[in-house]
PDB file of N, CA and C in Angstrom:
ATOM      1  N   UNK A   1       0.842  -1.183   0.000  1.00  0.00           N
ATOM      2  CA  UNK A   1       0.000   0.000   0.000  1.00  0.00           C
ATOM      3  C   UNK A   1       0.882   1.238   0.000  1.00  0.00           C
ATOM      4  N   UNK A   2       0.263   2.267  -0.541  1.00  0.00           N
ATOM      5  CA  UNK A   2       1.216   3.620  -0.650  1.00  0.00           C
ATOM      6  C   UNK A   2       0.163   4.576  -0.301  1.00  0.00           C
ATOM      7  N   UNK A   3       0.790   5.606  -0.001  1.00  0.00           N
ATOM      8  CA  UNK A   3       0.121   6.981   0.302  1.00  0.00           C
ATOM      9  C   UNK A   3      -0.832   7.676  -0.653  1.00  0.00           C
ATOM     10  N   UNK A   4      -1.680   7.089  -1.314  1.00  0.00           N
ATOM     11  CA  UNK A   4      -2.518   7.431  -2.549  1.00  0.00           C
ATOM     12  C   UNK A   4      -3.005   8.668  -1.791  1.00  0.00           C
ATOM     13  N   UNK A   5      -2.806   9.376  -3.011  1.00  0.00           N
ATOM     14  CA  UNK A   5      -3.604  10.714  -2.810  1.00  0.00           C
ATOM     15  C   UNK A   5      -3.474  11.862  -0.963  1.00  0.00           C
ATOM     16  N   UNK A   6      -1.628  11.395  -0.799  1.00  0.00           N
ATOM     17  CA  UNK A   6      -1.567  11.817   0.919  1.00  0.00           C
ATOM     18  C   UNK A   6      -2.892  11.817   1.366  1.00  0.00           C
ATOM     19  N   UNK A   7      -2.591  10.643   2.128  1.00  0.00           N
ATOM     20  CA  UNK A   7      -4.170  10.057   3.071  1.00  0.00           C
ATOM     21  C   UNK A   7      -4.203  11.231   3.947  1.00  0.00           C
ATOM     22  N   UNK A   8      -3.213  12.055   5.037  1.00  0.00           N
ATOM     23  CA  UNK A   8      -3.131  12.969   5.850  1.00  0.00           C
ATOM     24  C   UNK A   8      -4.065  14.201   5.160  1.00  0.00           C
ATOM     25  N   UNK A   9      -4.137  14.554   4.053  1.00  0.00           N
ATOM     26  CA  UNK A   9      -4.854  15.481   3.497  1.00  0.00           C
ATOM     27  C   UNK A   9      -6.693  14.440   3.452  1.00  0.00           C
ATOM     28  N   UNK A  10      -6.649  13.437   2.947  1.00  0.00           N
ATOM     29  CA  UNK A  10      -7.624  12.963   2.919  1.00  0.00           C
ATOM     30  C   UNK A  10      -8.862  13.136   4.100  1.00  0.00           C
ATOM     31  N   UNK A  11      -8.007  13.138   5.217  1.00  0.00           N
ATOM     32  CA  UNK A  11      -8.323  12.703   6.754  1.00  0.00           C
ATOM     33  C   UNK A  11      -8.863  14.154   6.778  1.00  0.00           C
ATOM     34  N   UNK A  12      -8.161  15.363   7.048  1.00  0.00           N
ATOM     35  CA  UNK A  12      -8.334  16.499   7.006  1.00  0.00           C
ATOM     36  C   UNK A  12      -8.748  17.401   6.464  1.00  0.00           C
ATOM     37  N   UNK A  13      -9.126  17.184   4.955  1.00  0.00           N
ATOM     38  CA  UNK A  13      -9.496  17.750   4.327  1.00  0.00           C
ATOM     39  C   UNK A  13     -11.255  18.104   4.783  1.00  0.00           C
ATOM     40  N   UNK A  14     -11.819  17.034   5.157  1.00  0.00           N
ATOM     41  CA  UNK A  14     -13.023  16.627   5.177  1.00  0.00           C
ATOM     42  C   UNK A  14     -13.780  17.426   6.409  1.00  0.00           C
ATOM     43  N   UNK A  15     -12.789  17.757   7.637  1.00  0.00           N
ATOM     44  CA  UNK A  15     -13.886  17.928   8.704  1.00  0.00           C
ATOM     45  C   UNK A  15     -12.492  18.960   9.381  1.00  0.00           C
ATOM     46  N   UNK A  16     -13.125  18.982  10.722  1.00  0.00           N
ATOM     47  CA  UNK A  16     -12.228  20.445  11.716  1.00  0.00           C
ATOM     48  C   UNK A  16     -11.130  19.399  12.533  1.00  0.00           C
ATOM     49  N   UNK A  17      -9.993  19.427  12.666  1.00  0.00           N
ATOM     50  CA  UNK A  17      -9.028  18.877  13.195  1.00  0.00           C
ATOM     51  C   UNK A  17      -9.690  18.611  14.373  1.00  0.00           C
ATOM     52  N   UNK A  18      -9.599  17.227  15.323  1.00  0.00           N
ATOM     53  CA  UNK A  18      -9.936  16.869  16.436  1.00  0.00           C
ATOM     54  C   UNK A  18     -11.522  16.529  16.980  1.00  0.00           C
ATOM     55  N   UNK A  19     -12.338  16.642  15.817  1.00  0.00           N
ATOM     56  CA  UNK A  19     -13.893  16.964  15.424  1.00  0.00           C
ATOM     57  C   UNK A  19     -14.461  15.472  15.794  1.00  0.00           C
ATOM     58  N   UNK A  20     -13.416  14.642  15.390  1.00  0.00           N
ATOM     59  CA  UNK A  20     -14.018  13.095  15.123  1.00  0.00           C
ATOM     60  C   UNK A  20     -13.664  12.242  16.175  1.00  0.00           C
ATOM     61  N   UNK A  21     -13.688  10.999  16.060  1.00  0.00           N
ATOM     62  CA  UNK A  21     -13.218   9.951  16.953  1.00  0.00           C
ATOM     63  C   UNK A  21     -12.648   9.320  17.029  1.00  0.00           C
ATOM     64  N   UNK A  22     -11.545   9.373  17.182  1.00  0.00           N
ATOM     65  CA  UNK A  22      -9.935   8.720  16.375  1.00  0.00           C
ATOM     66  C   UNK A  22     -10.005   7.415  16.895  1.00  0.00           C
ATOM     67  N   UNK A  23      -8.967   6.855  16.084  1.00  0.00           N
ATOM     68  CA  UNK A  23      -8.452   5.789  16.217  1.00  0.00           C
ATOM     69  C   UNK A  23      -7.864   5.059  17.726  1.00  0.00           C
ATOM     70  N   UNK A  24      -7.467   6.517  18.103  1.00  0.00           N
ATOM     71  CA  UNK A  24      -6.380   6.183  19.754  1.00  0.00           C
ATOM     72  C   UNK A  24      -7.289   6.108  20.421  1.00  0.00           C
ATOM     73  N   UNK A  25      -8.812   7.215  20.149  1.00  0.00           N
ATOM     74  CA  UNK A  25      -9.918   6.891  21.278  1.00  0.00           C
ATOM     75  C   UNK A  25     -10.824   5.698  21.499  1.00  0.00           C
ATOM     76  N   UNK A  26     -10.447   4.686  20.503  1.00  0.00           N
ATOM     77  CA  UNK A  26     -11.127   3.459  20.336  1.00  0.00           C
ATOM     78  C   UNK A  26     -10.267   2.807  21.338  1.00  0.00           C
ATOM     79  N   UNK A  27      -9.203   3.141  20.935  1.00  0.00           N
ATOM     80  CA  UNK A  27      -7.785   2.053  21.883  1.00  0.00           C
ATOM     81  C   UNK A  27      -8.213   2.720  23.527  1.00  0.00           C
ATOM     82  N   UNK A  28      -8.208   3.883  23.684  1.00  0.00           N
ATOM     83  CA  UNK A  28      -8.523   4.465  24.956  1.00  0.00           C
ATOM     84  C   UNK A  28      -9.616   3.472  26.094  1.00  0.00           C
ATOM     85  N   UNK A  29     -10.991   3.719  24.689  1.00  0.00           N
ATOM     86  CA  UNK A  29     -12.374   2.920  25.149  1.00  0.00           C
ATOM     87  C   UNK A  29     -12.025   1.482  25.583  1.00  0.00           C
ATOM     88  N   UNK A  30     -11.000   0.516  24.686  1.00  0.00           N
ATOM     89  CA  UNK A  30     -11.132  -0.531  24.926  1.00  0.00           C
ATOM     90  C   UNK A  30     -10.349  -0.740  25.961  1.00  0.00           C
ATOM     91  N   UNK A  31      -9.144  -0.010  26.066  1.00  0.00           N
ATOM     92  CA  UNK A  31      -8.599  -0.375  27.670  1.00  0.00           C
ATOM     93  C   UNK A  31      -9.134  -0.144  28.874  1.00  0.00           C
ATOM     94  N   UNK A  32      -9.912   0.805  28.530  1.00  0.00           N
ATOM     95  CA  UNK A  32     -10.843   1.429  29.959  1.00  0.00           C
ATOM     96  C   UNK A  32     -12.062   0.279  30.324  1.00  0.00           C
ATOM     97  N   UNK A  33     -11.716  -0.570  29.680  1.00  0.00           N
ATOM     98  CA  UNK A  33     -12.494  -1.996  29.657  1.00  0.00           C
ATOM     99  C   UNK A  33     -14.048  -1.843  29.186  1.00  0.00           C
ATOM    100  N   UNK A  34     -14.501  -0.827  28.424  1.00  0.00           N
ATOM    101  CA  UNK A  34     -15.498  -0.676  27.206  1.00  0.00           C
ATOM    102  C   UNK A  34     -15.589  -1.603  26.142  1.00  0.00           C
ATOM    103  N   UNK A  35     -16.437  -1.851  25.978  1.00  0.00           N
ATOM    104  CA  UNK A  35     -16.669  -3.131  24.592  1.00  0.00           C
ATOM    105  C   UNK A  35     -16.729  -2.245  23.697  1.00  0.00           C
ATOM    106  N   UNK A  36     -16.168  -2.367  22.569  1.00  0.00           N
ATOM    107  CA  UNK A  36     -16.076  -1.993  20.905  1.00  0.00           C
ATOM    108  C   UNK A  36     -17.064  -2.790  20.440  1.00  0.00           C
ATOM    109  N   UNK A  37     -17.557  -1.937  19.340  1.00  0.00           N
ATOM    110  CA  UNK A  37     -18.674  -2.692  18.192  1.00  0.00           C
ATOM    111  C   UNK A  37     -17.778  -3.762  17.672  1.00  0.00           C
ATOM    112  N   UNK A  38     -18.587  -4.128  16.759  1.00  0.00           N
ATOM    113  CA  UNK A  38     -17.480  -5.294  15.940  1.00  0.00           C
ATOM    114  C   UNK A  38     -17.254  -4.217  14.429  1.00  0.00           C
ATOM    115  N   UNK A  39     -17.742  -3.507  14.251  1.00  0.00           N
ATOM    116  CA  UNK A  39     -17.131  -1.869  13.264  1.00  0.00           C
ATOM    117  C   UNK A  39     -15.708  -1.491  14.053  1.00  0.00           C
ATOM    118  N   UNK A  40     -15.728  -1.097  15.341  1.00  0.00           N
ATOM    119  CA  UNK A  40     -14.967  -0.021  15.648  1.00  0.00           C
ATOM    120  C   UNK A  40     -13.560  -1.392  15.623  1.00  0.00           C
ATOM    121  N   UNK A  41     -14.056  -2.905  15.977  1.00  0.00           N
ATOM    122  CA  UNK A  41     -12.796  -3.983  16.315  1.00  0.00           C
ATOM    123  C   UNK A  41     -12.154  -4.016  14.670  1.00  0.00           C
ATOM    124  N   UNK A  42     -12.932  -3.588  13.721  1.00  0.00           N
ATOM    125  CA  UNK A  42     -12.840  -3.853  12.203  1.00  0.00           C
ATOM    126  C   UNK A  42     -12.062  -2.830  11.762  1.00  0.00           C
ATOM    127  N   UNK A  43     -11.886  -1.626  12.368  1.00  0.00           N
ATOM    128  CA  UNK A  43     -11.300  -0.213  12.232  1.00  0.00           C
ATOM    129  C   UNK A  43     -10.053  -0.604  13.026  1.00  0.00           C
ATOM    130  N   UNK A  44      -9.918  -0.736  13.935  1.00  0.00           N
ATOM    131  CA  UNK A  44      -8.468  -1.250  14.843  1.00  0.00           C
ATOM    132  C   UNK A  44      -8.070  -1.970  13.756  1.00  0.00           C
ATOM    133  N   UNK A  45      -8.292  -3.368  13.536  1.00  0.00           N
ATOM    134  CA  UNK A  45      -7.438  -4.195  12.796  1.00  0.00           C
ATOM    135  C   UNK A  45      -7.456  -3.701  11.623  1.00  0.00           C
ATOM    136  N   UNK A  46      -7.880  -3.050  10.855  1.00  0.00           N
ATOM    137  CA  UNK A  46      -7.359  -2.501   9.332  1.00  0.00           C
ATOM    138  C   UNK A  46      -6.316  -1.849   9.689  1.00  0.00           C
ATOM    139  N   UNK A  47      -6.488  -0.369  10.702  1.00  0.00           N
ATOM    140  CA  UNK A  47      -5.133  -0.163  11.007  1.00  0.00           C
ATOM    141  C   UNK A  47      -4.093  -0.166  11.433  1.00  0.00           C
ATOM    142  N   UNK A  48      -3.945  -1.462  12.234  1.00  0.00           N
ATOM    143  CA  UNK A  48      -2.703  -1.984  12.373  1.00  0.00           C
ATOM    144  C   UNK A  48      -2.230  -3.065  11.522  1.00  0.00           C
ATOM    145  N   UNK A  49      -3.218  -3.122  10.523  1.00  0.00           N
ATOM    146  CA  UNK A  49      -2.693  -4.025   8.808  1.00  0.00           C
ATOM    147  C   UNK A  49      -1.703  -2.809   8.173  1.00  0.00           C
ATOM    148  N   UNK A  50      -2.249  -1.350   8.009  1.00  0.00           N
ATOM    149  CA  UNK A  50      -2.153  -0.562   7.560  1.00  0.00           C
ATOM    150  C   UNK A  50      -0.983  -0.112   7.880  1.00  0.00           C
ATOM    151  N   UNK A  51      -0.996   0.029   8.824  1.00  0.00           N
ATOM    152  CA  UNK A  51       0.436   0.972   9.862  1.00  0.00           C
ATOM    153  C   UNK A  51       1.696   0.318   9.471  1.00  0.00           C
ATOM    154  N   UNK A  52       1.251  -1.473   9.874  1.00  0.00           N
ATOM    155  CA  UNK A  52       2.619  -2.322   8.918  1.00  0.00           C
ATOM    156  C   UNK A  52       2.877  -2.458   8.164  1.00  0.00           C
ATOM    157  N   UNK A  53       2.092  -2.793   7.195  1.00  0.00           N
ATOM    158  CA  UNK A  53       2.431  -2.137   5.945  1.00  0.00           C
ATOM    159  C   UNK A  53       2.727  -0.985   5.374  1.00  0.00           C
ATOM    160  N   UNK A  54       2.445  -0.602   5.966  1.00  0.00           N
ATOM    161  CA  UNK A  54       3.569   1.228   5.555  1.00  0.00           C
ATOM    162  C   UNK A  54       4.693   1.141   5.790  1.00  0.00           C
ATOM    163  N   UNK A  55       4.783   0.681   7.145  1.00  0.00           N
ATOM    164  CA  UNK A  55       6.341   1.499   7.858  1.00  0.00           C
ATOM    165  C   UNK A  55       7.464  -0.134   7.293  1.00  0.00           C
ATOM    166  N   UNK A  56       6.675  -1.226   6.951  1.00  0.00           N
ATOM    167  CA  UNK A  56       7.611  -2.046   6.389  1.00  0.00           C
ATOM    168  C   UNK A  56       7.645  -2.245   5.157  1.00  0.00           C
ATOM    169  N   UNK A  57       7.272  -1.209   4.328  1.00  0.00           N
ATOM    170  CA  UNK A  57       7.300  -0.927   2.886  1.00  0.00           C
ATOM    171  C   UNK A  57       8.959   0.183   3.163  1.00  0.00           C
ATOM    172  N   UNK A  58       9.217   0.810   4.135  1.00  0.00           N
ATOM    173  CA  UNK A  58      10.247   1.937   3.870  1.00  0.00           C
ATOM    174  C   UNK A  58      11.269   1.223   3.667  1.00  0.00           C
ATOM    175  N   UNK A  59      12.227   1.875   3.034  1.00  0.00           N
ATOM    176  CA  UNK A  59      13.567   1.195   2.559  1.00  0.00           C
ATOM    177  C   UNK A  59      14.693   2.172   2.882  1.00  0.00           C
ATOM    178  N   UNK A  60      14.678   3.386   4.138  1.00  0.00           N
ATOM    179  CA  UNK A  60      15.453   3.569   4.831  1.00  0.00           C
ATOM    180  C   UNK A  60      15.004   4.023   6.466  1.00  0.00           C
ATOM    181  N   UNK A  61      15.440   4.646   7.190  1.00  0.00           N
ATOM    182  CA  UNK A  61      15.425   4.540   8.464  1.00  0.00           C
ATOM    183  C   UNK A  61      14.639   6.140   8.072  1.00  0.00           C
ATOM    184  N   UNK A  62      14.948   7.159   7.778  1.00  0.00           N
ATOM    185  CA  UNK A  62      14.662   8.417   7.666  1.00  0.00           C
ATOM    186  C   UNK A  62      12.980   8.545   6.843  1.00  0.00           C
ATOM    187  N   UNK A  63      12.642   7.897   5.991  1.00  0.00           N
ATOM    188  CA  UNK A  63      11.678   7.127   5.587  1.00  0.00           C
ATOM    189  C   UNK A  63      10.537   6.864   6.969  1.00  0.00           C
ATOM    190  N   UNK A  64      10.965   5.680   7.344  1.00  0.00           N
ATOM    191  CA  UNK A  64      10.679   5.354   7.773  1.00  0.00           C
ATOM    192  C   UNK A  64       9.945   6.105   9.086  1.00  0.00           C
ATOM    193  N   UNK A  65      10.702   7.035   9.776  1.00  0.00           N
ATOM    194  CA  UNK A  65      10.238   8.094  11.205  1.00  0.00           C
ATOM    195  C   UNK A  65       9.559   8.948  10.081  1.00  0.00           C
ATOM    196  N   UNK A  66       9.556   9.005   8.956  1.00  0.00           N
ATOM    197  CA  UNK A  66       8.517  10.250   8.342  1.00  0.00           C
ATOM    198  C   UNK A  66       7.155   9.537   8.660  1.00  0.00           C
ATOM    199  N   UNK A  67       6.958   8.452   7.801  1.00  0.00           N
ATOM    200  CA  UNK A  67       5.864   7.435   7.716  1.00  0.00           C
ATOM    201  C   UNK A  67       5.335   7.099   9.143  1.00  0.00           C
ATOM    202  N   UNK A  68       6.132   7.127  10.244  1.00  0.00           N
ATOM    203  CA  UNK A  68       5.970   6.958  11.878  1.00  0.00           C
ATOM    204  C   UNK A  68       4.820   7.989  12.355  1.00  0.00           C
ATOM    205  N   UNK A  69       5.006   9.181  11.808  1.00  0.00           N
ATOM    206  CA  UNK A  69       4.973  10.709  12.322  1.00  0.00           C
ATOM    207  C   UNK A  69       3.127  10.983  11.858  1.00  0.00           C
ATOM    208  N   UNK A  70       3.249  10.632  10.753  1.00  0.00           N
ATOM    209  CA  UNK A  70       2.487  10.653   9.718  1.00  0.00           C
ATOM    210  C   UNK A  70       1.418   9.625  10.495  1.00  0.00           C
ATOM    211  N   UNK A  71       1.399   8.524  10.354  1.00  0.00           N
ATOM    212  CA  UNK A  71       0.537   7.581  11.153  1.00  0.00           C
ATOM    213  C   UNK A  71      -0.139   7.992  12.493  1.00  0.00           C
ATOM    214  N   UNK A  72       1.266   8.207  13.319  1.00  0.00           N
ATOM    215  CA  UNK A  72       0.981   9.023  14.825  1.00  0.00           C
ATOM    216  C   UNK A  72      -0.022  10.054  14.785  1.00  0.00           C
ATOM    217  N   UNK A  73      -0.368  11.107  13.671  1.00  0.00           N
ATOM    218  CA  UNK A  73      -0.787  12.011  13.296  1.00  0.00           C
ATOM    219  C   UNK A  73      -2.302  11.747  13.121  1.00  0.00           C
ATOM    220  N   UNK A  74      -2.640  10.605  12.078  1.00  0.00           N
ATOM    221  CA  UNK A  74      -3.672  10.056  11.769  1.00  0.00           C
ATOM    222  C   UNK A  74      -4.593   9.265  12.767  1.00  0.00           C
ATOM    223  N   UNK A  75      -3.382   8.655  13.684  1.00  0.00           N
ATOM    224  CA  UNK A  75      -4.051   7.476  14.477  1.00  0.00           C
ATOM    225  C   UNK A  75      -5.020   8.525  15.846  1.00  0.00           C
ATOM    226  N   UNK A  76      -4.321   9.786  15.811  1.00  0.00           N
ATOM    227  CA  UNK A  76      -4.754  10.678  17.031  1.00  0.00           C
ATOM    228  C   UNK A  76      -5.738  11.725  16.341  1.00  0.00           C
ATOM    229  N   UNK A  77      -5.677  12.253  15.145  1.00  0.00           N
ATOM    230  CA  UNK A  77      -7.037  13.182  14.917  1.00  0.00           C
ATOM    231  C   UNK A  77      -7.742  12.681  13.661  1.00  0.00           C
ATOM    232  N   UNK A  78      -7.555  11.574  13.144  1.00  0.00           N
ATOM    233  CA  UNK A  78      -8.376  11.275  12.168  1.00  0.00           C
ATOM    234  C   UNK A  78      -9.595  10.486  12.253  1.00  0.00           C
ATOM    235  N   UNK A  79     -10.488  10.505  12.063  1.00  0.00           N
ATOM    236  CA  UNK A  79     -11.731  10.073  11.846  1.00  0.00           C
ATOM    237  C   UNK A  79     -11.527   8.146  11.619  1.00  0.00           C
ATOM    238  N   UNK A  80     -11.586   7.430  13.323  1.00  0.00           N
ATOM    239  CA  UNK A  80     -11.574   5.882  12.847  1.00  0.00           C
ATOM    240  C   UNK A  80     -12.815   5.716  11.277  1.00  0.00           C
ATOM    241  N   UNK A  81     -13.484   5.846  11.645  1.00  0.00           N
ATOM    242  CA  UNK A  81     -14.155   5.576  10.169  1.00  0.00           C
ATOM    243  C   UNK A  81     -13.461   5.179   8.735  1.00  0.00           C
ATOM    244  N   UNK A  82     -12.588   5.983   8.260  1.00  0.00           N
ATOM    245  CA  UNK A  82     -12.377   5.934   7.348  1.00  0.00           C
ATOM    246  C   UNK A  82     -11.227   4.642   7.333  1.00  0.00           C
ATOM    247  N   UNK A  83     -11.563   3.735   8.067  1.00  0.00           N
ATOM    248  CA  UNK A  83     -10.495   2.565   7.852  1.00  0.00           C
ATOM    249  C   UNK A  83     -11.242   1.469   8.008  1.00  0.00           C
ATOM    250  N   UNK A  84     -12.450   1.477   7.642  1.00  0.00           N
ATOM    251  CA  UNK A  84     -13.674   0.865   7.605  1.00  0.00           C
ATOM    252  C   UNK A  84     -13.802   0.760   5.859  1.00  0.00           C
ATOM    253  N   UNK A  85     -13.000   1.283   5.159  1.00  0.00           N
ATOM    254  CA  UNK A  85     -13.271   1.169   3.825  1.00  0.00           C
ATOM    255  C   UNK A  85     -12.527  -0.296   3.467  1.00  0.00           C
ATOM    256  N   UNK A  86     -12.515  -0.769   1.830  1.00  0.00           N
ATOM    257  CA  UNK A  86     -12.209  -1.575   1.480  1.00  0.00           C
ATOM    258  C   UNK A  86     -10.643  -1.695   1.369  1.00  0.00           C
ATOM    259  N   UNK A  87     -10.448  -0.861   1.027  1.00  0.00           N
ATOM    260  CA  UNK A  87      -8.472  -0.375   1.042  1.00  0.00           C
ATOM    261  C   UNK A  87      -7.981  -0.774   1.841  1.00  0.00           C
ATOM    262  N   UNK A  88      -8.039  -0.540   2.954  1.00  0.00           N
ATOM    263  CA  UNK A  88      -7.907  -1.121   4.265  1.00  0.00           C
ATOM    264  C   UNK A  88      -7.803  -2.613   4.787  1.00  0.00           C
ATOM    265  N   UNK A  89      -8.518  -3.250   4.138  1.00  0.00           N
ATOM    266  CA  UNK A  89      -8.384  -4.646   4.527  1.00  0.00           C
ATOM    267  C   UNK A  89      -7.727  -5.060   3.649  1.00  0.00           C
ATOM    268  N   UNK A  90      -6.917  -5.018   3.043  1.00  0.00           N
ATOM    269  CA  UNK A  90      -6.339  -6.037   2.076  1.00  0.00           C
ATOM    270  C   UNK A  90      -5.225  -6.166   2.467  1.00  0.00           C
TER     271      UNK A  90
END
């Protein structure tokens, strides 16, 4: 998988920075010992399909902390939703 269309713009483009329900706040919910839908368990595991496959697609170290940064970025103000798409699971 590659950065089609910088996903970071994708994420942002759409709504007000911090507006939505990220990804980390799912991780938050489920440690706080909250049950996840089986959507929000479907959104976790796409993106940690996702995340590895990125950062083990890089082919140097400098690469690599960009792609880190970038994720970190997404995983904290982007809208879990959008990893509910088909892209995502593969």
């Amino acid at each position: 998988m590659d950065f089609k269309n910088d996903i970071a713009k994708r994420f942002f483009s759409k709504q007000d920075l911090g507006a939505a329900e990220s990804i980390n706040d799912l991780r938050d919910k489920e440690f706080s010992g909250k049950k996840l839908t089986a959507e929000e368990k479907f959104a976790l595991a796409n993106f940690d399909r996702y995340r590895l496959n990125i950062l083990n697609a890089q082919e140097n170290e400098e690469q690599f902390h960009l792609q880190y940064r970038q994720l970190q970025v997404i995983s904290n103000l982007g809208d879990w939703r959008e990893f509910l798409k088909d892209e995502y699971s593969k």
